[in-house]
N, C-alpha and C. Protein backbone atom coordinates (compact mmCIF):
# COMPACT_ATOMS: atom_id res chain seq x y z
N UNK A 1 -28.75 -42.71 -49.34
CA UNK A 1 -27.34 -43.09 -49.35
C UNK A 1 -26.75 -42.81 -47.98
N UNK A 2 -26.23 -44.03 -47.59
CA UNK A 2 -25.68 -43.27 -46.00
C UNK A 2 -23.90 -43.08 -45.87
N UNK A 3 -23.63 -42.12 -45.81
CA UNK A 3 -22.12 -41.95 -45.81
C UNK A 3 -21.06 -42.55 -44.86
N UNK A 4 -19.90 -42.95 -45.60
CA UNK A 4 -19.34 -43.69 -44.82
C UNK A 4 -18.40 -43.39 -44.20
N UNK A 5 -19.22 -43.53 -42.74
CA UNK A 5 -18.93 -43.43 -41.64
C UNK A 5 -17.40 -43.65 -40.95
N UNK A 6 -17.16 -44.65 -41.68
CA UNK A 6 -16.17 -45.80 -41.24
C UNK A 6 -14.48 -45.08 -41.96
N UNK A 7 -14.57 -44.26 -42.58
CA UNK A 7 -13.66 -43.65 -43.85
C UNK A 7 -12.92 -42.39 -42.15
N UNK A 8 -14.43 -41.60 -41.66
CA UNK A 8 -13.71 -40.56 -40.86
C UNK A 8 -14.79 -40.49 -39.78
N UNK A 9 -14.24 -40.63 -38.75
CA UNK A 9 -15.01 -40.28 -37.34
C UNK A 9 -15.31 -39.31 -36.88
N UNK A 10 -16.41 -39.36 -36.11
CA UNK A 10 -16.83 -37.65 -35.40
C UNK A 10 -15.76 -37.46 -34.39
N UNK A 11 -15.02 -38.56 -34.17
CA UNK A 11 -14.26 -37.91 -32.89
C UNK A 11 -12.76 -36.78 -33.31
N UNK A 12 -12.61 -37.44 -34.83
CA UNK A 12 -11.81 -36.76 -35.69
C UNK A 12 -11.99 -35.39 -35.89
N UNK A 13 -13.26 -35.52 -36.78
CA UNK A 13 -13.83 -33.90 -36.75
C UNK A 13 -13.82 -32.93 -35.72
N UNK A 14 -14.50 -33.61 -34.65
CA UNK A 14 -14.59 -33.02 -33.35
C UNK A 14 -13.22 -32.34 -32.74
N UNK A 15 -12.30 -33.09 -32.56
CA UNK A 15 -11.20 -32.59 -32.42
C UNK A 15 -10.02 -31.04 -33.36
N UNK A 16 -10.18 -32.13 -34.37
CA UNK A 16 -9.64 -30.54 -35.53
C UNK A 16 -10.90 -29.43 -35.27
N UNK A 17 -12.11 -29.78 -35.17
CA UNK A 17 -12.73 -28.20 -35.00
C UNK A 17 -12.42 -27.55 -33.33
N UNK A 18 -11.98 -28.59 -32.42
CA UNK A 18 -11.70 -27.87 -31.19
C UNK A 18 -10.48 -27.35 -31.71
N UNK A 19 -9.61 -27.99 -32.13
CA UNK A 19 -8.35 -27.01 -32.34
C UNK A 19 -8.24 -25.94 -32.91
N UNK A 20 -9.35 -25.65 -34.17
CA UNK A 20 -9.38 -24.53 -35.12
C UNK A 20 -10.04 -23.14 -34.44
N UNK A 21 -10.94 -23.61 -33.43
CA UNK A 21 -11.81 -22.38 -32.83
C UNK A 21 -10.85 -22.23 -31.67
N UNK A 22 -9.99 -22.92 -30.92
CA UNK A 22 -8.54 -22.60 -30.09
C UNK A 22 -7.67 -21.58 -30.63
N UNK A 23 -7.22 -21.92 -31.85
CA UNK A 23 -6.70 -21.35 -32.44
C UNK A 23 -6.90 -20.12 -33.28
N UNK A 24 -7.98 -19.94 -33.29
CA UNK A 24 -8.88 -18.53 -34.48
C UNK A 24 -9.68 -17.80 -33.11
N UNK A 25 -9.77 -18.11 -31.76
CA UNK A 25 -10.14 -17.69 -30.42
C UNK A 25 -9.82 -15.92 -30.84
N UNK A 26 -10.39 -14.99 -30.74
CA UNK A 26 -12.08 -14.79 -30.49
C UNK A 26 -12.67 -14.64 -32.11
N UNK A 27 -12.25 -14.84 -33.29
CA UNK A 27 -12.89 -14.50 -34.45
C UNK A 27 -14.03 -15.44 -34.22
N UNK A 28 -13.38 -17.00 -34.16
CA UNK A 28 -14.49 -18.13 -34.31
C UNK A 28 -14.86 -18.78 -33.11
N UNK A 29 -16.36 -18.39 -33.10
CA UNK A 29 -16.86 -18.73 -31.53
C UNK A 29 -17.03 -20.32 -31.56
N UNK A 30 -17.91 -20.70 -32.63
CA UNK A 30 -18.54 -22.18 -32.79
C UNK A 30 -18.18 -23.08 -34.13
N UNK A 31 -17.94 -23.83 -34.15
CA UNK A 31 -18.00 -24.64 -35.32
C UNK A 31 -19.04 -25.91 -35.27
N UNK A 32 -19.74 -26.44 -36.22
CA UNK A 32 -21.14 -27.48 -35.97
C UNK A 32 -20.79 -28.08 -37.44
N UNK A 33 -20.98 -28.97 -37.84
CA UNK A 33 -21.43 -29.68 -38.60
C UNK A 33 -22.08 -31.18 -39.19
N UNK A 34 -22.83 -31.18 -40.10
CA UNK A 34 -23.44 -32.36 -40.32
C UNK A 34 -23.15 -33.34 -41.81
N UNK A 35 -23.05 -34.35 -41.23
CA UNK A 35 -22.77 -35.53 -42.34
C UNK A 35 -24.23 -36.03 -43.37
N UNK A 36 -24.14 -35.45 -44.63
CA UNK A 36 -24.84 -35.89 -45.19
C UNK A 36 -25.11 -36.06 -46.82
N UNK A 37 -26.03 -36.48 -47.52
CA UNK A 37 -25.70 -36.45 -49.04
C UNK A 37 -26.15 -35.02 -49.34
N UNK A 38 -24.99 -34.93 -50.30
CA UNK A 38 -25.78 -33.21 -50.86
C UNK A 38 -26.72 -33.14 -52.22
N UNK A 39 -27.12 -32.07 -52.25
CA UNK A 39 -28.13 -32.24 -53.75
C UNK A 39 -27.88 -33.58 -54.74
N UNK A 40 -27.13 -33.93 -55.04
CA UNK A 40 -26.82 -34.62 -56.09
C UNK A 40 -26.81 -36.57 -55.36
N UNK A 41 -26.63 -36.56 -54.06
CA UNK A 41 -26.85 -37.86 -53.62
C UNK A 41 -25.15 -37.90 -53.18
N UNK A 42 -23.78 -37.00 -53.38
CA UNK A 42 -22.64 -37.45 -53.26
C UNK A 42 -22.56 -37.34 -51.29
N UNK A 43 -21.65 -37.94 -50.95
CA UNK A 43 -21.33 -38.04 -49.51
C UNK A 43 -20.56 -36.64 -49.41
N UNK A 44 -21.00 -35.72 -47.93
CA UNK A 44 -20.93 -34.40 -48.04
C UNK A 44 -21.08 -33.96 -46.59
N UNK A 45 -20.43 -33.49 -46.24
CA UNK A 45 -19.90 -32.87 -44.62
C UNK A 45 -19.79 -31.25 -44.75
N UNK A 46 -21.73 -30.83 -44.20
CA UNK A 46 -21.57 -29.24 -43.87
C UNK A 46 -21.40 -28.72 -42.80
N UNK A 47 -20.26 -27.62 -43.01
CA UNK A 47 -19.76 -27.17 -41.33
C UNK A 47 -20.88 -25.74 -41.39
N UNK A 48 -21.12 -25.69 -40.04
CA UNK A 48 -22.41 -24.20 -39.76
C UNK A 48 -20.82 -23.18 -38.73
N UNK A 49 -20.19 -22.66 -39.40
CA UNK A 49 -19.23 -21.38 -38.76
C UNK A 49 -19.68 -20.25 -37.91
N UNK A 50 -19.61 -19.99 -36.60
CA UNK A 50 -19.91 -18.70 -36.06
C UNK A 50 -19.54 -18.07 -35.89
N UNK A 51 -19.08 -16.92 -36.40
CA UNK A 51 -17.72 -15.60 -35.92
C UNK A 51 -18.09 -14.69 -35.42
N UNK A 52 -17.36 -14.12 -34.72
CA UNK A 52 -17.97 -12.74 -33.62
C UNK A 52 -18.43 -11.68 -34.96
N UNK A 53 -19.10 -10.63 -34.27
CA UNK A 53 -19.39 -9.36 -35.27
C UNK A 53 -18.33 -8.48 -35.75
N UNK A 54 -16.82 -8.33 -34.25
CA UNK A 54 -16.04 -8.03 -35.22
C UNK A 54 -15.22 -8.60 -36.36
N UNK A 55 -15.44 -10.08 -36.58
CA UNK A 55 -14.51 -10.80 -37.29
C UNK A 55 -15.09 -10.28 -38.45
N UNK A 56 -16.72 -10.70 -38.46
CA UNK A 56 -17.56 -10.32 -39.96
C UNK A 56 -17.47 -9.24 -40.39
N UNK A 57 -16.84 -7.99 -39.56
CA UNK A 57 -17.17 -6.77 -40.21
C UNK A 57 -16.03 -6.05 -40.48
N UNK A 58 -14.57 -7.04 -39.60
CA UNK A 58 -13.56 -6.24 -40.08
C UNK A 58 -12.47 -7.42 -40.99
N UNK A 59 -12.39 -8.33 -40.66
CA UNK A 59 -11.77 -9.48 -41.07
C UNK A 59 -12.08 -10.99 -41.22
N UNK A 60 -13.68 -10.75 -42.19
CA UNK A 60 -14.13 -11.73 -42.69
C UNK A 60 -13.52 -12.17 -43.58
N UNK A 61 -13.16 -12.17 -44.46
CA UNK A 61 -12.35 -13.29 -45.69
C UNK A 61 -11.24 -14.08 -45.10
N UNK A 62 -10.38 -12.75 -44.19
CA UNK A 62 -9.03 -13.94 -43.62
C UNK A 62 -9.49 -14.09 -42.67
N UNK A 63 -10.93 -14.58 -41.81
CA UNK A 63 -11.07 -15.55 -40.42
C UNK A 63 -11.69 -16.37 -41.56
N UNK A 64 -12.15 -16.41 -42.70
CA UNK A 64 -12.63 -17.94 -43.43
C UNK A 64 -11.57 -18.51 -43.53
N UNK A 65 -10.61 -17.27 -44.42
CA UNK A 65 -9.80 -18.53 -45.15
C UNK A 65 -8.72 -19.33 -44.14
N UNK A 66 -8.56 -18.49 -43.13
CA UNK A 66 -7.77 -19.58 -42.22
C UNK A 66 -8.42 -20.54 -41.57
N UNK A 67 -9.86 -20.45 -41.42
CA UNK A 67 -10.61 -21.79 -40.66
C UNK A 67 -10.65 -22.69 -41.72
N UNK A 68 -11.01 -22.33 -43.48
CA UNK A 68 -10.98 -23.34 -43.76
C UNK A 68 -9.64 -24.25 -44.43
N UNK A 69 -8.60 -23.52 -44.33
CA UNK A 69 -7.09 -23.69 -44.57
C UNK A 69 -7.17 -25.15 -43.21
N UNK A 70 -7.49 -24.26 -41.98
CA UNK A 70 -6.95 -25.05 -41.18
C UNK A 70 -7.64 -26.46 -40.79
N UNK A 71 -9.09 -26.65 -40.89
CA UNK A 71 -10.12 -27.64 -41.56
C UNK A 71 -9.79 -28.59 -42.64
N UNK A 72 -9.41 -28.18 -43.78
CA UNK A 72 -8.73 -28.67 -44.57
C UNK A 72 -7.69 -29.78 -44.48
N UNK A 73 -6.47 -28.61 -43.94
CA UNK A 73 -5.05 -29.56 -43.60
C UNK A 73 -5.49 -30.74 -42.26
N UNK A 74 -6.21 -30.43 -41.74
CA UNK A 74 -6.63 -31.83 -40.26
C UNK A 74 -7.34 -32.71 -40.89
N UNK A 75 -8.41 -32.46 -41.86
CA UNK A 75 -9.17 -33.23 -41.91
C UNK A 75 -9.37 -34.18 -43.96
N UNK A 76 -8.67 -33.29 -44.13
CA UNK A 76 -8.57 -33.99 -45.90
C UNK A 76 -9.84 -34.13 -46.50
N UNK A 77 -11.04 -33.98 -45.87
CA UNK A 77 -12.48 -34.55 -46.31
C UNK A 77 -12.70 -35.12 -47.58
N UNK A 78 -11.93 -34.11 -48.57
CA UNK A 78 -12.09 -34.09 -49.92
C UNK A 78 -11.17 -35.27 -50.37
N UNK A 79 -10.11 -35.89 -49.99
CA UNK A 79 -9.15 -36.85 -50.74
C UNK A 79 -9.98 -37.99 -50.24
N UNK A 80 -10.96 -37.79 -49.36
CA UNK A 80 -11.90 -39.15 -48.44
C UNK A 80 -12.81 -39.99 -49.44
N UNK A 81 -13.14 -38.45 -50.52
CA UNK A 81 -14.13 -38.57 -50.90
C UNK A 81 -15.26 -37.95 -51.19
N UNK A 82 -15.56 -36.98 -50.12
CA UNK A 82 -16.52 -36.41 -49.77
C UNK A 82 -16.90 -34.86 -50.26
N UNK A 83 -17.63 -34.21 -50.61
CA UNK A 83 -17.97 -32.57 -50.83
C UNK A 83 -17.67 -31.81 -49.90
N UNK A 84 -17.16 -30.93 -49.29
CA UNK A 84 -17.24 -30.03 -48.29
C UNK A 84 -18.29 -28.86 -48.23
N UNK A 85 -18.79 -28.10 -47.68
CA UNK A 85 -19.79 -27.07 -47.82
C UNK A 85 -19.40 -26.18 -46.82
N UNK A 86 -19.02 -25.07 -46.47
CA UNK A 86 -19.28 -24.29 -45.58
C UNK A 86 -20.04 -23.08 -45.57
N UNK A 87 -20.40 -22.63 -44.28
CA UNK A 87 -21.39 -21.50 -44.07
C UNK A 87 -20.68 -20.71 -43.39
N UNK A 88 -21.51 -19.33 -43.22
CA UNK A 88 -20.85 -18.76 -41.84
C UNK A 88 -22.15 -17.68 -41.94
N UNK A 89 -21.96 -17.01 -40.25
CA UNK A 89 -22.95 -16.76 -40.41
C UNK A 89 -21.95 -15.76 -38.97
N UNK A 90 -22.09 -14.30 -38.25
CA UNK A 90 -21.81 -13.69 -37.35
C UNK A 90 -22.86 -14.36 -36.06
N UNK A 91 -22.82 -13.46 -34.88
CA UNK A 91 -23.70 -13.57 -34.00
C UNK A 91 -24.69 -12.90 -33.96
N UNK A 92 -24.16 -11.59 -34.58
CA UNK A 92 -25.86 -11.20 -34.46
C UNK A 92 -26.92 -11.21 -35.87
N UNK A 93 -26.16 -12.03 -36.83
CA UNK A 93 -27.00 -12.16 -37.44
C UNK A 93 -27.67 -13.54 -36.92
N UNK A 94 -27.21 -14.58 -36.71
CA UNK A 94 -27.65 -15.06 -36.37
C UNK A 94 -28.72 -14.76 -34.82
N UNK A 95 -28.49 -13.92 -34.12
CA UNK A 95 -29.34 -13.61 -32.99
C UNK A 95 -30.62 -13.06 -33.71
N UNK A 96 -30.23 -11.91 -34.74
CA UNK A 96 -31.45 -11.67 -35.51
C UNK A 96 -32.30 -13.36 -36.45
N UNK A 97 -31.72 -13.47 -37.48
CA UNK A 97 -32.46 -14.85 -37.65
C UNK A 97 -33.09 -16.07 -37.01
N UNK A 98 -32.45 -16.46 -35.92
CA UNK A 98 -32.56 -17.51 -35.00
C UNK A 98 -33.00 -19.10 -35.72
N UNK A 99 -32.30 -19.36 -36.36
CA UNK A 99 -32.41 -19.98 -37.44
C UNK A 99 -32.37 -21.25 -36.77
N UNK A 100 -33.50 -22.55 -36.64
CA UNK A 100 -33.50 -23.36 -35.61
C UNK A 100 -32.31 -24.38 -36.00
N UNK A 101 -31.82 -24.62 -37.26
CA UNK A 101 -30.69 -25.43 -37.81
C UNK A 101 -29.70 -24.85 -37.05
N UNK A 102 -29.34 -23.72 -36.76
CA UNK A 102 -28.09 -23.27 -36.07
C UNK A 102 -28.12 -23.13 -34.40
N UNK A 103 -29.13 -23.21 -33.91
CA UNK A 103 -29.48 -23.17 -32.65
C UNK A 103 -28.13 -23.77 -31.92
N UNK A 104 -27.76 -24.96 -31.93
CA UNK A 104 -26.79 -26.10 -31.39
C UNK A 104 -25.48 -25.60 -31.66
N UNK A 105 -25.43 -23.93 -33.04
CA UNK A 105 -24.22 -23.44 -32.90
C UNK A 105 -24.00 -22.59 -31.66
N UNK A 106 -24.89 -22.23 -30.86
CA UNK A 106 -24.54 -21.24 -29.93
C UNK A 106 -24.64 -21.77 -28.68
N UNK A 107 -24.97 -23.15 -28.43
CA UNK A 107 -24.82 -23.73 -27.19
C UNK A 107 -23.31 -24.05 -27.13
């Protein structure tokens, strides 16, 4: 199933996630995500989140819920159509894992 494309642009996305990691500057280092069907075959846009170690260890719930508050209100994904998914993951866990799917979060 290939999702449609044509509904919301990467240049869209691209933008609301520059604004959200502007704005959440230093909790959220990176934002990444990919367009695709999820388990079930529905059209589905997963974001890969990177937050510093102090965000994860002192104010993880409110650096989610405002990235995805603010994700949300820019981008509607869900009235599009589509599933949303998010992850998150710190830096050094990720430095420990090195998880090659997230690689492209730390460039």
């Amino acid at each position: 199933m290939q999702l449609p494309s044509g509904l919301v642009h990467d240049s869209q996305i691209n933008a609301a996630i520059t604004d959200v990691c502007r704005q959440l500057a230093p909790d959220v280092k990176r934002i990444r995500y990919d367009r695709r069907p999820d388990w079930s075959g529905d059209d589905a846009v997963y974001f890969r989140i990177l937050i510093s170690d102090d965000a994860a260890s002192a104010r993880l719930r409110e650096t989610m819920k405002k990235t995805v508050s603010m994700l949300e209100s820019c981008l509607d994904l869900e009235a599009l159509g589509f599933f949303v998914y998010y992850n998150v993951r710190s830096e050094s866990e990720q430095a420990a894992l090195r998880d090659k799917s997230w690689e492209d979060v730390l460039s």
